[in-house]
Protein backbone atom coordinates (compact mmCIF):
# COMPACT_ATOMS: atom_id res chain seq x y z
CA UNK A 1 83.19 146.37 19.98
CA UNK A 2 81.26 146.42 23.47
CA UNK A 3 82.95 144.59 26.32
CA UNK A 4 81.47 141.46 27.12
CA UNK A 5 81.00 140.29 30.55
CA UNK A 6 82.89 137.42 31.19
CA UNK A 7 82.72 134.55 34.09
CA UNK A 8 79.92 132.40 36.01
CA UNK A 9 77.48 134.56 37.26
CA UNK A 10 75.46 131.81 39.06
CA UNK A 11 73.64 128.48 39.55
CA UNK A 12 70.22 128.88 38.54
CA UNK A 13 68.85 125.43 38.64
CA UNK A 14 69.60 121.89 38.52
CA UNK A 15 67.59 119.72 36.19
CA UNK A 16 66.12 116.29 37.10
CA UNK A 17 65.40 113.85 34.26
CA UNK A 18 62.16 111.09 33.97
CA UNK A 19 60.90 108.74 31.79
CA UNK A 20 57.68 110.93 32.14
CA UNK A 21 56.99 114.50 32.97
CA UNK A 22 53.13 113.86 34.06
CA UNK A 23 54.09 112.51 37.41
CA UNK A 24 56.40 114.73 37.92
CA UNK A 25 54.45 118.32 37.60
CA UNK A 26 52.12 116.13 40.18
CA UNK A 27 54.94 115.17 42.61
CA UNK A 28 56.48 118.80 42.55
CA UNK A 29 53.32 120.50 42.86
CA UNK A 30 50.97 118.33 45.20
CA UNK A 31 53.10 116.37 47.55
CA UNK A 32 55.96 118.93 48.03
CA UNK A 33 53.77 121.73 47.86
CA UNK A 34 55.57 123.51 45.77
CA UNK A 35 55.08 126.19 42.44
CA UNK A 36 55.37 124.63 39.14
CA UNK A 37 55.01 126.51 35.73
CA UNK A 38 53.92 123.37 33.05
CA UNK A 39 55.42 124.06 29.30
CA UNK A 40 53.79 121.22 27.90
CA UNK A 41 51.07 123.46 25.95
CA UNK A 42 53.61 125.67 25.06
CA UNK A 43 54.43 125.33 21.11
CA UNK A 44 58.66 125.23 21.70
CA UNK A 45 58.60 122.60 19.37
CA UNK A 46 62.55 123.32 18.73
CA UNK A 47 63.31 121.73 22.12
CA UNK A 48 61.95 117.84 21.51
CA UNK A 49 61.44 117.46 25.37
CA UNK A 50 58.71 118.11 27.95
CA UNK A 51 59.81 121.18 30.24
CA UNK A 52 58.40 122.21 33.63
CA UNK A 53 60.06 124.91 36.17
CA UNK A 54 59.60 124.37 39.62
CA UNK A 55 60.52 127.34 41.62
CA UNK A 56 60.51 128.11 45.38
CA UNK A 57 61.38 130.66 46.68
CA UNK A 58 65.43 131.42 47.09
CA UNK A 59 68.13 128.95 46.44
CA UNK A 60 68.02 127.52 42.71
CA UNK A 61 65.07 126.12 40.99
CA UNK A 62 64.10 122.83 40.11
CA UNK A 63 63.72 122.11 36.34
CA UNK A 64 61.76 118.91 35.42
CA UNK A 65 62.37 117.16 32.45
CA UNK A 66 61.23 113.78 30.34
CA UNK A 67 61.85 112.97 26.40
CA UNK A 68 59.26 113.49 23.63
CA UNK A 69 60.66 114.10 20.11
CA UNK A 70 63.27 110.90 19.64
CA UNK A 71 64.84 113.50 16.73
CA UNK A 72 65.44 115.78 18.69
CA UNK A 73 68.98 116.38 20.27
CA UNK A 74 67.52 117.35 23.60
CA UNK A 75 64.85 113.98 24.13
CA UNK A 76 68.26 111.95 22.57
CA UNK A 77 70.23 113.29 25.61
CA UNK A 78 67.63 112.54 28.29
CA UNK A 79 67.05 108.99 26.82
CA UNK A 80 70.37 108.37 26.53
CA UNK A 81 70.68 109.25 30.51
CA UNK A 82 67.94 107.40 31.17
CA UNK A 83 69.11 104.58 29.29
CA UNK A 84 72.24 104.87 31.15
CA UNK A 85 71.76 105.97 34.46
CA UNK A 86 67.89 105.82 35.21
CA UNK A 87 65.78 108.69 36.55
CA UNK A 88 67.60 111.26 38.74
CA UNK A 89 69.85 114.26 39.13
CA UNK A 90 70.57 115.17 34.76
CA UNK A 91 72.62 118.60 34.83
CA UNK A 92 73.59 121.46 36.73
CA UNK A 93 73.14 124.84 35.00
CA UNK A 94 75.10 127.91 35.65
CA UNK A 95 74.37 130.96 34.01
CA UNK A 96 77.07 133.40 32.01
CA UNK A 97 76.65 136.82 30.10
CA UNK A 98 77.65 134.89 26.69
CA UNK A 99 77.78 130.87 27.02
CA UNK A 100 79.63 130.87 23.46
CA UNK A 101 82.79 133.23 24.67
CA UNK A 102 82.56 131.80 27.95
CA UNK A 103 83.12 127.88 26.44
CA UNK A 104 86.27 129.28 24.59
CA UNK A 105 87.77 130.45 27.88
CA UNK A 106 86.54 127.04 29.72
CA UNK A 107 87.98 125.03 27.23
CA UNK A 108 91.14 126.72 27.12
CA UNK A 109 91.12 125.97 31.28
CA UNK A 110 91.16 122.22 29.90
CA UNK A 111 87.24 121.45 30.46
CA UNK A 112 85.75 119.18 27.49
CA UNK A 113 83.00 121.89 25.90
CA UNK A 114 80.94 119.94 23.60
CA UNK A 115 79.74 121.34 20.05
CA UNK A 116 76.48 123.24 20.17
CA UNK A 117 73.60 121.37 20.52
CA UNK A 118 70.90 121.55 18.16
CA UNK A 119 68.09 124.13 19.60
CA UNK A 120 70.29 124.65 22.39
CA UNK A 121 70.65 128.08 24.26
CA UNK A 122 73.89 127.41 26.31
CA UNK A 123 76.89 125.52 25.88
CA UNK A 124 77.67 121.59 27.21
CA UNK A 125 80.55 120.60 29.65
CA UNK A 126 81.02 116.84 29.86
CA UNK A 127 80.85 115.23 32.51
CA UNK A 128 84.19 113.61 32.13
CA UNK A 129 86.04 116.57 32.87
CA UNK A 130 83.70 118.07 35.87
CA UNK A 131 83.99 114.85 38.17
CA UNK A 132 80.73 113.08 36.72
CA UNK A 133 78.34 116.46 36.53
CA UNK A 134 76.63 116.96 32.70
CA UNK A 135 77.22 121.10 33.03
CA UNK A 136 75.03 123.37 31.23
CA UNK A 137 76.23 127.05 30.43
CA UNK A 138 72.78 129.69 29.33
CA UNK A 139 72.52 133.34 29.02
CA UNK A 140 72.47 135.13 31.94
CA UNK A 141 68.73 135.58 33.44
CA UNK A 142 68.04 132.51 31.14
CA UNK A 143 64.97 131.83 33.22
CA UNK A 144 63.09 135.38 34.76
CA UNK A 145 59.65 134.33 35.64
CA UNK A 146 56.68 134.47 36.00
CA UNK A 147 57.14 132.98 39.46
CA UNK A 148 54.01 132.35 41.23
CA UNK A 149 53.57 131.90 45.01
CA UNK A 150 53.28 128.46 46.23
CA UNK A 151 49.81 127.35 47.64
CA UNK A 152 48.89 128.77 50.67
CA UNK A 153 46.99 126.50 52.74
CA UNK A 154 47.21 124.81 55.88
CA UNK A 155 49.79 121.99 54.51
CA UNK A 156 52.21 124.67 53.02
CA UNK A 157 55.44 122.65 53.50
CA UNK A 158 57.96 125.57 53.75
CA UNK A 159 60.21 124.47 51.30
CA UNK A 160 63.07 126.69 49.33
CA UNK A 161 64.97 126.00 46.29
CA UNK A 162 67.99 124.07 46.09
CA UNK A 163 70.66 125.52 48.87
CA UNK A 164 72.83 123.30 48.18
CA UNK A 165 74.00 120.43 45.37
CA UNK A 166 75.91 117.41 46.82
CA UNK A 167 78.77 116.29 44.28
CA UNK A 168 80.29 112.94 45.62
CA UNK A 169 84.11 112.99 44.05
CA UNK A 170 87.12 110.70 44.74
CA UNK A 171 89.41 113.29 45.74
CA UNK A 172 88.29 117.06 46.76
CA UNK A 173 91.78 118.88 45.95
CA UNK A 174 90.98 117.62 42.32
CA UNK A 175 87.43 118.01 42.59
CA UNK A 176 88.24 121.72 43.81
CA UNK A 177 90.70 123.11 41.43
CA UNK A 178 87.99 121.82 38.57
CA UNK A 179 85.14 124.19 39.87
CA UNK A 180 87.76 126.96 41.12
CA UNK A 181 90.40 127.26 38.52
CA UNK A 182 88.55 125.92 35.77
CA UNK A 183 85.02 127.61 36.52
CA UNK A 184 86.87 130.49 38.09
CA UNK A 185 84.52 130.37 41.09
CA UNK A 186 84.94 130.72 44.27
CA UNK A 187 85.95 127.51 46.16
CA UNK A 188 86.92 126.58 50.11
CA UNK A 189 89.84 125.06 50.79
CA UNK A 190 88.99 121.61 51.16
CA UNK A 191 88.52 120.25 55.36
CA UNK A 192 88.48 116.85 57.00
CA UNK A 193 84.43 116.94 58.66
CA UNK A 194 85.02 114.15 60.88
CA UNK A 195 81.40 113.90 62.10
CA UNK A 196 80.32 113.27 58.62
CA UNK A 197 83.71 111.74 57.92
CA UNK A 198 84.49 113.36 54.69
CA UNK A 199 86.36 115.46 53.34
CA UNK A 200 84.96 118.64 51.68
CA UNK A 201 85.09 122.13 50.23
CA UNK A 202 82.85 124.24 48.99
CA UNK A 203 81.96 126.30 45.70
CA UNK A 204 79.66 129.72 45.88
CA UNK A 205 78.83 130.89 42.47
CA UNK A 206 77.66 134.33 42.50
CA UNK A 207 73.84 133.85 42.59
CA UNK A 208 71.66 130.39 43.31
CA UNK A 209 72.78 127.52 45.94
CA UNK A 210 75.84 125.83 46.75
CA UNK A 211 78.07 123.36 45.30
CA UNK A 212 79.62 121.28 47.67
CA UNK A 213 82.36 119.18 46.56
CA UNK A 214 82.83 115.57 49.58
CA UNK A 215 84.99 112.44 49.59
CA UNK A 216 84.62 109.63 51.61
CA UNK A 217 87.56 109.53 54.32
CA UNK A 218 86.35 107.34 57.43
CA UNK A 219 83.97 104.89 55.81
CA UNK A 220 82.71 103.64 59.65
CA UNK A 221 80.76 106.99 59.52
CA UNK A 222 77.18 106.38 57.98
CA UNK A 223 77.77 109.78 55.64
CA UNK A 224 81.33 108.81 54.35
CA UNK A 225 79.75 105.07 54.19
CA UNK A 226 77.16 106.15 51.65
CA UNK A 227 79.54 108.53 49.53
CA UNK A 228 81.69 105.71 48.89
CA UNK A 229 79.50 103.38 47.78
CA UNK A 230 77.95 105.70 45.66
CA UNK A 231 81.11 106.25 43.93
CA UNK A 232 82.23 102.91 43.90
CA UNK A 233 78.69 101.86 42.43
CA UNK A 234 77.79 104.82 40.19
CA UNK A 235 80.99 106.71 39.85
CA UNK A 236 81.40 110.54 40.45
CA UNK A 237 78.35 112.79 40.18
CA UNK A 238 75.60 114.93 41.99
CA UNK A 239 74.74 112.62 44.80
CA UNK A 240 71.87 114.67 46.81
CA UNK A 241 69.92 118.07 46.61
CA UNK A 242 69.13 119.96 49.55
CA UNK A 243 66.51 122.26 49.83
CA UNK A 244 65.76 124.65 52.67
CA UNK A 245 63.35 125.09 55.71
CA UNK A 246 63.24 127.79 58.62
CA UNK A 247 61.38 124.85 60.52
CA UNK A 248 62.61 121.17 60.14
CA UNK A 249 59.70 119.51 62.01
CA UNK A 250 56.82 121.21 60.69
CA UNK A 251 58.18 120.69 56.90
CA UNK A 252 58.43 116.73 58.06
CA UNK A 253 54.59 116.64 59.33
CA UNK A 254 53.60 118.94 56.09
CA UNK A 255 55.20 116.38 53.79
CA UNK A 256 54.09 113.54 55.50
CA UNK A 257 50.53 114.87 55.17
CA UNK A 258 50.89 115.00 51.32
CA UNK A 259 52.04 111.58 51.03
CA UNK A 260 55.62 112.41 50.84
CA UNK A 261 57.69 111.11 53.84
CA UNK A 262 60.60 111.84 55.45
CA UNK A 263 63.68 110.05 57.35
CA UNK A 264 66.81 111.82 59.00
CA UNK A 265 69.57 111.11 57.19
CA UNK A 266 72.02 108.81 58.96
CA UNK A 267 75.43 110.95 60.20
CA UNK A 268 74.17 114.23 58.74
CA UNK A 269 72.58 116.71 61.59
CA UNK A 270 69.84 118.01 61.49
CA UNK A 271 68.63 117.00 57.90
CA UNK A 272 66.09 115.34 56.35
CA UNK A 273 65.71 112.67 53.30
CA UNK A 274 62.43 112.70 51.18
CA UNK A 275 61.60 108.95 50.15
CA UNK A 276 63.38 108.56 46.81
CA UNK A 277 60.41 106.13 45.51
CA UNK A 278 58.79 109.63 45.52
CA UNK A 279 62.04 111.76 43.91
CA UNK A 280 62.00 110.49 40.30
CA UNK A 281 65.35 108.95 41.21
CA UNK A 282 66.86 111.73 42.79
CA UNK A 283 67.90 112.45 46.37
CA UNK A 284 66.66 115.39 47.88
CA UNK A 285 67.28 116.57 51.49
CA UNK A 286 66.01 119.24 53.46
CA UNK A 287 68.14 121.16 55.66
């Protein structure tokens, strides 16, 4: 037998999850300006939920995603989210040669792999063991196109992919040996940032953005302020998605042209917050 591979090999998206996909394509594609590939006339009738791929350039993509078939085991687990949590940040997916040999060795690291899903291509982690995050394990390349350019007019907002997912935790050393030992990636020691006030480390899987891993240490400190309330309200989880920009202020007057306006997030330099009433519950900053 053929060796197989083994480990993460990266972070190719992180899904967001709405009551409706419609207004979502339209978000993604008009007011942020940025490429979306629709699946909706697509006959992948094994998958029971409405798909779309948003994908700018670099960083990880953004995949969009709202219920259809209630029988199906993929619309059950966004309606159960939904049902739970509201719209917002659903799963993080990281990619691995094969998803099935790479849940025995996660489980065996003490992460709780759930069966296979019904129609599924990857494997589950719940999010009880990876400090509130649903985790999604596909085949490597699980997503390869087509990718098409974003629109190129005068608005073009300048946008990325995701650079970077936020995961809000109660303690980073914790939160760290999860993603390093137990993901086997690669993971910062964890450092007091006392302009943001919080303690943080961060996780570089070998291809898409950034995982960094913060707790709340000096609560007078906007940043540290809002992590800890998040916790205390919501509990652990993915608590903001950054995209990139090689101009900050042009990307702000871009938006704001398309309807979608931005604020600078309070303690955080140099970054941007795009109104949530426009983010299908999820936070997304631009950096």
């Amino acid at each position: 037998m053929s060796s197989i591979e083994k480990g993460i090999t990266g972070m190719p998206r992180i899904a967001i999850a709405s009551r409706d996909i419609a207004p979502m394509v339209e978000t993604f594609r008009n007011k942020f300006g940025l490429p979306v590939l629709d699946f909706r006339d697509l006959d992948w009738d094994t998958f029971g939920a409405h798909l779309a791929m948003c994908t700018p350039p670099g960083g990880s993509n953004i995949e969009l995603m709202a219920p259809d078939d209630p029988a199906a085991p993929l619309s059950q687990s966004l309606q159960g989210f939904l049902d739970r949590r509201g719209e917002g940040h659903f799963a993080l997916m990281l990619e691995a040669a094969n998803p099935d040999a790479e849940a025995v060795d996660l489980a065996g690291r003490g992460l709780k792999v759930l069966p296979t899903m019904r129609g599924a291509a990857g494997r589950d982690i719940h999010p009880s063991s990876t400090h509130g995050v649903l985790i999604r394990v596909y085949p490597t390349n699980s997503f390869s196109g087509p990718y098409p350019d974003p629109a190129d007019d005068e608005n073009a907002t300048g946008l990325t992919g995701i650079k970077r997912v936020i995961i809000a935790v109660r303690d980073v050393h914790q939160a760290a040996d999860t993603y390093g030992r137990k993901f086997a990636l690669n993971v910062s020691q964890p450092v007091l940032d006392a302009e943001r006030g919080v303690q943080s480390a961060t996780c570089v899987p070998p291809t898409g953005g950034e995982i960094e891993l913060v707790a709340a240490r000096d609560t007078d400190t906007p940043f540290a302020d809002a992590i800890d309330q998040f916790v205390a309200t919501r509990g652990e989880g993915m608590y903001a998605l950054v995209l990139g920009t090689d101009d900050l202020e042009q990307t702000k007057k871009a938006l704001a042209a398309r309807g979608a306006n931005c604020t600078h997030v309070p303690g955080v330099a140099d970054t941007l917050e795009v109104d949530t009433e426009a983010t299908f519950g999820g936070r997304f900053w631009v950096a």
